[in-house]
N, C-alpha and C. Protein backbone atom coordinates (compact mmCIF):
# COMPACT_ATOMS: atom_id res chain seq x y z
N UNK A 1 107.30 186.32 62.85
CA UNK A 1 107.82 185.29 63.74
C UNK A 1 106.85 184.12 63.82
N UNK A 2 107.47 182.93 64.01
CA UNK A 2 106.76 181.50 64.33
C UNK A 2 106.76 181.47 65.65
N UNK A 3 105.78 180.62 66.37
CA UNK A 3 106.36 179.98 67.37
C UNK A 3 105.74 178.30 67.35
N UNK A 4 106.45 177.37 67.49
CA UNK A 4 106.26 176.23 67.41
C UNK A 4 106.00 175.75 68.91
N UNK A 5 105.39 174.60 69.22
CA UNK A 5 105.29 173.66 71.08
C UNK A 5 104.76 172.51 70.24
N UNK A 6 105.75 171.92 71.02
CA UNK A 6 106.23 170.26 70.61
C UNK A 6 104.88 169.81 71.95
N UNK A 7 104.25 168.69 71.84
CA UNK A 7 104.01 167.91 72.66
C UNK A 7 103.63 166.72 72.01
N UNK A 8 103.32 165.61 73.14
CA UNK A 8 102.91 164.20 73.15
C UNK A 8 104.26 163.29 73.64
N UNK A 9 105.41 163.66 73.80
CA UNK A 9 106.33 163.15 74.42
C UNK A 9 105.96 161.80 75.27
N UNK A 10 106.86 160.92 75.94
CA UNK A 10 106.65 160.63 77.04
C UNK A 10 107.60 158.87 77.44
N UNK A 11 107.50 158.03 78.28
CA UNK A 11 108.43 156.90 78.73
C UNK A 11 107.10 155.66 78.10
N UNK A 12 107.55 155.12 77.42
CA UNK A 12 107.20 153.67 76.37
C UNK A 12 107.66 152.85 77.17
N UNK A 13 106.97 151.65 76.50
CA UNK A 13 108.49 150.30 76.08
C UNK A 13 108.33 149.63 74.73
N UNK A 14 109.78 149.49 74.63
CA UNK A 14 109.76 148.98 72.92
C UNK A 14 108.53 148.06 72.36
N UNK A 15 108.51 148.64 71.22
CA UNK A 15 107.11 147.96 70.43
C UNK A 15 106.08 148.82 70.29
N UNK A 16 105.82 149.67 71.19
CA UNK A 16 104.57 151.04 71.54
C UNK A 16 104.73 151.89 71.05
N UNK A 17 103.76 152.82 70.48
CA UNK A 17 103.44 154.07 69.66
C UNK A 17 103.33 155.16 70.29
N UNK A 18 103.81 156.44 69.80
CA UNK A 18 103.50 157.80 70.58
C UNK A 18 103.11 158.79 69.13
N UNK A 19 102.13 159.67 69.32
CA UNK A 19 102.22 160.53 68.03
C UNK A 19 102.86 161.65 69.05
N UNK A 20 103.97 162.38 68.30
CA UNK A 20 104.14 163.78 69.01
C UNK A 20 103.00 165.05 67.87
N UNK A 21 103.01 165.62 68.50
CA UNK A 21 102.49 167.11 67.61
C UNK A 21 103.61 168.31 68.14
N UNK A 22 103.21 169.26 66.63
CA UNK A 22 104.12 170.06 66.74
C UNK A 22 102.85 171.38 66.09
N UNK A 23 102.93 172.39 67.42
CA UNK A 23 101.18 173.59 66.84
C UNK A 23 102.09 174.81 66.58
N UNK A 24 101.75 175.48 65.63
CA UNK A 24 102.93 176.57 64.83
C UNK A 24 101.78 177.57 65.56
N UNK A 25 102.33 178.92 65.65
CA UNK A 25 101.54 179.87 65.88
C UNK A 25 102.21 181.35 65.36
N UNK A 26 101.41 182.18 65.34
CA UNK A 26 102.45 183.31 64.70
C UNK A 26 101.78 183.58 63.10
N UNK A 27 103.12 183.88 62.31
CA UNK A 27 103.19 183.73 61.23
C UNK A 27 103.15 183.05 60.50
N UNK A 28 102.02 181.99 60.47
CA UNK A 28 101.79 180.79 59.82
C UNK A 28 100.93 180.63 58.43
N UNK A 29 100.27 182.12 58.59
CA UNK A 29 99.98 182.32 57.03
C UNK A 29 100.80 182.05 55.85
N UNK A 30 101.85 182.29 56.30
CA UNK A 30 102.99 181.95 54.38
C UNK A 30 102.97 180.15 55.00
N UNK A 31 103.60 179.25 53.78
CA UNK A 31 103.96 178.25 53.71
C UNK A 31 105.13 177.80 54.56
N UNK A 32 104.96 176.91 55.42
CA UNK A 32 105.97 176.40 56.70
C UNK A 32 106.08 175.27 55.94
N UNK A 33 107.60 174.58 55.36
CA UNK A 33 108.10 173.43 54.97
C UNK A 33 108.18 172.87 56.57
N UNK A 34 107.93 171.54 56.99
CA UNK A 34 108.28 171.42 58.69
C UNK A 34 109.35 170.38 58.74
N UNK A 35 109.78 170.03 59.83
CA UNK A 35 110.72 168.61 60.25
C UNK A 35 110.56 168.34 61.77
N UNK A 36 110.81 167.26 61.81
CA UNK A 36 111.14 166.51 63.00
C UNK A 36 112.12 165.99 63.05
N UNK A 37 113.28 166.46 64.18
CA UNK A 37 114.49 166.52 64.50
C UNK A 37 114.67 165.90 65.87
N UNK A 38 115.58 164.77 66.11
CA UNK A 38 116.06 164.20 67.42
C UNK A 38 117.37 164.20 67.94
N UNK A 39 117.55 164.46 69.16
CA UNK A 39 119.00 164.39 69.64
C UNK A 39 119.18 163.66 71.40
N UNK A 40 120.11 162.68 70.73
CA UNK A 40 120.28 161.99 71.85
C UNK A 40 121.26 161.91 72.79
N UNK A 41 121.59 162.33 74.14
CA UNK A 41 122.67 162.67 74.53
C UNK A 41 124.28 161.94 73.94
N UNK A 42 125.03 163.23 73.70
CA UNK A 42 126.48 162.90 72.94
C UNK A 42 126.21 162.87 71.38
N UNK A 43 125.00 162.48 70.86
CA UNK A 43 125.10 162.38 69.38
C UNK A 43 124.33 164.16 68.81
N UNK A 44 124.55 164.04 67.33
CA UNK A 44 124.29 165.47 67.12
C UNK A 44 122.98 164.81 66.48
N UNK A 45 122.35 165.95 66.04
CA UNK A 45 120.74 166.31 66.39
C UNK A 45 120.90 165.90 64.57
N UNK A 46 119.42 164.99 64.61
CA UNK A 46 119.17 164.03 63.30
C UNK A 46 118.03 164.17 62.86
N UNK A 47 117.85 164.41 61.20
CA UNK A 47 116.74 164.31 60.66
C UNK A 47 115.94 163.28 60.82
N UNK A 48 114.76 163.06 61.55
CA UNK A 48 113.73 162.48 61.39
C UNK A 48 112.69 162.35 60.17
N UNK A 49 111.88 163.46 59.91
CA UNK A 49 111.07 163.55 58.85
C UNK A 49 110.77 165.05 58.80
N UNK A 50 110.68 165.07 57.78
CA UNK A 50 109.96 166.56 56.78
C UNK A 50 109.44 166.63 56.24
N UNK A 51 108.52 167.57 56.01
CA UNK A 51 107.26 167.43 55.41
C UNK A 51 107.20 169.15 54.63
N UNK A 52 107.04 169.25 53.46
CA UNK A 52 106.49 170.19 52.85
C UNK A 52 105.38 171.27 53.07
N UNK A 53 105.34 172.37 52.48
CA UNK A 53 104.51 173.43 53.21
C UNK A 53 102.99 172.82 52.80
N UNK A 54 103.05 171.74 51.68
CA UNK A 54 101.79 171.76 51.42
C UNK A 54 101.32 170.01 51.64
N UNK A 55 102.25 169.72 51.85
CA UNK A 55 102.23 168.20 52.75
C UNK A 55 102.35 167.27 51.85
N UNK A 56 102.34 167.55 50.20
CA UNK A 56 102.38 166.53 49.59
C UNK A 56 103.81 165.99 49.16
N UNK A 57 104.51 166.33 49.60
CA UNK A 57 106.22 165.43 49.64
C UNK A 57 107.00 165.35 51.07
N UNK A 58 107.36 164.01 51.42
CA UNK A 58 107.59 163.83 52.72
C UNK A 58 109.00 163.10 52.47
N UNK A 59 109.79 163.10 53.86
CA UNK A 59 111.36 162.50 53.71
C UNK A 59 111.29 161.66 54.82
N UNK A 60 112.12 160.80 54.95
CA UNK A 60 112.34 159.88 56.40
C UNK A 60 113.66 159.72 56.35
N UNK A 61 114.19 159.99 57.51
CA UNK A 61 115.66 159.30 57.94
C UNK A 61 115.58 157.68 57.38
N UNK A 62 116.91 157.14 57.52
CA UNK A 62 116.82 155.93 57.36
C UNK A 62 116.26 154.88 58.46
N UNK A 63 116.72 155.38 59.49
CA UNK A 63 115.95 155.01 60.32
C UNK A 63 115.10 154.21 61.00
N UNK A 64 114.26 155.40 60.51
CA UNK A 64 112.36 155.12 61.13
C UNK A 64 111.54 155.12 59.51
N UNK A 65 112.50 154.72 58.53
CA UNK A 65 111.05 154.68 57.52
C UNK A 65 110.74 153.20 57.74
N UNK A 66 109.32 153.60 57.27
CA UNK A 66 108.72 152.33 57.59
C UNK A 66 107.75 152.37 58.82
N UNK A 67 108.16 153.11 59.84
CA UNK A 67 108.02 152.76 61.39
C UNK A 67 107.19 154.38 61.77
N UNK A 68 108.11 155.74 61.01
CA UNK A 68 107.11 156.50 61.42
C UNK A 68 106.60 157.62 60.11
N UNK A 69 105.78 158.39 60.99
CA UNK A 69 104.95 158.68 59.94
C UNK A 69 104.62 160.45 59.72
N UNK A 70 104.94 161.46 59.26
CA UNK A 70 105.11 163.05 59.45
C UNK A 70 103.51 162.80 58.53
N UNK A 71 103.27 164.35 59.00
CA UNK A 71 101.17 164.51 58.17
C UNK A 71 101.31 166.15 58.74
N UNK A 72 100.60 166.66 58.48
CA UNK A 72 100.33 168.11 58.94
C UNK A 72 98.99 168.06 58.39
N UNK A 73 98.12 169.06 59.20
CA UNK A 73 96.57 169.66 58.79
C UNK A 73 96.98 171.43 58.86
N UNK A 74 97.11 171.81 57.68
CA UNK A 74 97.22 173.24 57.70
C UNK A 74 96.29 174.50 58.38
N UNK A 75 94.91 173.91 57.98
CA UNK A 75 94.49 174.35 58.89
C UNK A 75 94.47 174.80 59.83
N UNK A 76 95.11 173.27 61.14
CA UNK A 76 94.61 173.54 62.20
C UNK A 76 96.43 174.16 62.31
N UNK A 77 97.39 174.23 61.27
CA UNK A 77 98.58 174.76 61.75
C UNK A 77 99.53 173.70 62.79
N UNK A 78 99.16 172.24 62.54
CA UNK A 78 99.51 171.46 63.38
C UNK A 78 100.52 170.35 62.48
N UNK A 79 101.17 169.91 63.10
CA UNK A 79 102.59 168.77 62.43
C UNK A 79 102.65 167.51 63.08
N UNK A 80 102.05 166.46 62.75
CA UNK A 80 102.01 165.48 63.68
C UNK A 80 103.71 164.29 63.42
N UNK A 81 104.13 163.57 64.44
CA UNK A 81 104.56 162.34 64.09
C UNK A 81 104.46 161.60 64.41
N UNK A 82 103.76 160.57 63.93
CA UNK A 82 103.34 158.85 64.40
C UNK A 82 104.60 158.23 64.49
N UNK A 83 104.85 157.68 65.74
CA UNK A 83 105.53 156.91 65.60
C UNK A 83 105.60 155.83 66.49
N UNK A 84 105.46 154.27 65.64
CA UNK A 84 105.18 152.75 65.82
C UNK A 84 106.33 152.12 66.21
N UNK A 85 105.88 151.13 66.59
CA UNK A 85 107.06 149.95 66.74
C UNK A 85 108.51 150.64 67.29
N UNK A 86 108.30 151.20 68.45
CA UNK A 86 109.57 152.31 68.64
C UNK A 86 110.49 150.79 70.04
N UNK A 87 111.67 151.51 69.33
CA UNK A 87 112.91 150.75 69.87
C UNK A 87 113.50 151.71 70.87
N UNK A 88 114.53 151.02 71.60
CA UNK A 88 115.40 152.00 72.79
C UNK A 88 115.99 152.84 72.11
N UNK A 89 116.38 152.45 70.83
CA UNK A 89 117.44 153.66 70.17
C UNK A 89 116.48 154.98 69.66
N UNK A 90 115.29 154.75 70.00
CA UNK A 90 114.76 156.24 69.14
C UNK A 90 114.64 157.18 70.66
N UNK A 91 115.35 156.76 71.60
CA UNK A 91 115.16 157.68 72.66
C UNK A 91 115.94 158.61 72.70
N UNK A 92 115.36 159.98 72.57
CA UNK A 92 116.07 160.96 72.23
C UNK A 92 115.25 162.37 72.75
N UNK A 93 115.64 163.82 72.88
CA UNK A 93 114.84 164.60 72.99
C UNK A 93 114.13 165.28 71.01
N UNK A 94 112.86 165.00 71.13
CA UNK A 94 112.77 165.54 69.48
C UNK A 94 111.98 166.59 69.83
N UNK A 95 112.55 167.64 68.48
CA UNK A 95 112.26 168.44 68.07
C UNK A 95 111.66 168.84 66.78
N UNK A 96 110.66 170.25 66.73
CA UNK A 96 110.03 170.33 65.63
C UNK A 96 110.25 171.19 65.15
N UNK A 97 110.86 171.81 63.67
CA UNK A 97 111.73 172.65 63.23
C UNK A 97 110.78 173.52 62.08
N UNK A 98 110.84 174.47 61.68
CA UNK A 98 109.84 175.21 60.48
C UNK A 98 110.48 176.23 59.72
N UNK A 99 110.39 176.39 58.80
CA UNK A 99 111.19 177.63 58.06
C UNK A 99 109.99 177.72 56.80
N UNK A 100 109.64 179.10 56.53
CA UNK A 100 109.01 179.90 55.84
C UNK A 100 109.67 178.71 54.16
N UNK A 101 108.85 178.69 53.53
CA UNK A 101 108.93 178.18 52.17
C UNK A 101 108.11 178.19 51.30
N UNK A 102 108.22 179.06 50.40
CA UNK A 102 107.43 179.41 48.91
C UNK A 102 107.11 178.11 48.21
N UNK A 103 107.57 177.27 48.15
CA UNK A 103 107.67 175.93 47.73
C UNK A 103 107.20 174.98 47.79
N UNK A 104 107.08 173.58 46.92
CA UNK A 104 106.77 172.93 47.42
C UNK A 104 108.10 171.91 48.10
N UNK A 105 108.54 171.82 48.90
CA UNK A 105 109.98 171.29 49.53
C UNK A 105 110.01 171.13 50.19
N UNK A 106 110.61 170.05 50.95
CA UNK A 106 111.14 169.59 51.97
C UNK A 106 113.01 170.07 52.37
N UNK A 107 113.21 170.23 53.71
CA UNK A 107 114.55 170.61 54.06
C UNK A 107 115.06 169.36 55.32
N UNK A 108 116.58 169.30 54.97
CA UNK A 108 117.20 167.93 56.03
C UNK A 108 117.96 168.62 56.47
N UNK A 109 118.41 169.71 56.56
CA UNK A 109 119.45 170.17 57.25
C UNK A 109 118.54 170.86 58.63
N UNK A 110 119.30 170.80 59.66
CA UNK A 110 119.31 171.85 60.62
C UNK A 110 119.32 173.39 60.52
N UNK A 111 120.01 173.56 60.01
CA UNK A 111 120.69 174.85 59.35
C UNK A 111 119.72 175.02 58.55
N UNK A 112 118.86 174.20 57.61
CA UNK A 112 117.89 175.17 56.90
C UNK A 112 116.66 175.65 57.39
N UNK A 113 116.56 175.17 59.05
CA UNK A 113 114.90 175.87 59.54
C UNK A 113 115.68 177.18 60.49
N UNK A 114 114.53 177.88 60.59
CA UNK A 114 114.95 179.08 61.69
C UNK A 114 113.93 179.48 62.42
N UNK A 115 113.11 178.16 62.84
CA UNK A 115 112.11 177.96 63.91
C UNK A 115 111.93 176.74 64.66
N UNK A 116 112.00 176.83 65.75
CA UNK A 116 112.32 175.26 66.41
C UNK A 116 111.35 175.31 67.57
N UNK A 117 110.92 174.42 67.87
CA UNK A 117 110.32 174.03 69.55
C UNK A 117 110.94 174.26 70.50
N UNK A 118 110.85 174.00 71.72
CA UNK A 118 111.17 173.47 72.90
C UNK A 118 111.94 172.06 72.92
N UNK A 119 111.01 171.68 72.49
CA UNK A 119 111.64 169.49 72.50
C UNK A 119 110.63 169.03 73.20
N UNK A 120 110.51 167.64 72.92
CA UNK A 120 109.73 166.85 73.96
C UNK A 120 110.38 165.15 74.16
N UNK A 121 110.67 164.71 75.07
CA UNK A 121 111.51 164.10 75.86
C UNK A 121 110.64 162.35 75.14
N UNK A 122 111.84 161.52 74.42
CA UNK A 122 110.77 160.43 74.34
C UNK A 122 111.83 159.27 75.04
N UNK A 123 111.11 158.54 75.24
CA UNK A 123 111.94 157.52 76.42
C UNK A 123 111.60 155.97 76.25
N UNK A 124 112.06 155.28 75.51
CA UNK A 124 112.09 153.78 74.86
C UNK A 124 112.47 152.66 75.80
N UNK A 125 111.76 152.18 77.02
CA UNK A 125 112.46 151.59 77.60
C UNK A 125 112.31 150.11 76.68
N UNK A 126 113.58 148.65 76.97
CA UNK A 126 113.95 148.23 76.63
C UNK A 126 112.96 146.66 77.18
């Protein structure tokens, strides 16, 4: 078993940066492909970014490329996301998603992790 905790959340205003982290615990010895996933009330829950078990291939929604930024330190078992220049529309609750991967790969589906956070609440005022 994984267990993932989302933090760094919190209420902005557009233009301002937040990194969230995402600290895996558990079974983190095998390779965790990760993502960062957002959902904003009424809309369904959206790929943000993913990042590979070994960090060297990364994805961005359309989005936020450009704007944010997925990294992991294996080590410390930690998943960070930078994210700049944030607008009202990235207000959403995000989440940090993990699934076991032999690979080097990244995953966009929902459906392909079967470890998730809590969420942490980000809030873009205008």
């Amino acid at each position: 078993q994984v267990q993932l905790v989302e933090s760094g959340g919190g209420l902005v205003q557009a233009g301002d940066s937040l990194r969230l982290s995402c600290s895996a615990s558990g079974r983190t010895n095998s390779g965790l492909a990760m993502g960062w996933f957002r959902q904003a009330p009424g809309k369904e829950r959206e790929l943000v970014a993913a990042i590979s078990s070994g960090g060297g291939t990364t994805y961005y929604g359309d989005s936020v490329k450009g704007r944010f930024t997925i990294s992991r330190d294996n080590a410390k078992n930690t998943v960070w996301l930078q994210m700049n220049s944030l607008e009202p529309e990235d207000t959403a609750v995000y989440y940090c998603a993990g699934r076991i991967a032999a690979v080097q790969y990244y995953y966009t589906s929902p459906n392909d992790y079967g470890y998730w956070g809590q969420g942490t609440q980000v809030t873009v005022s205008s």
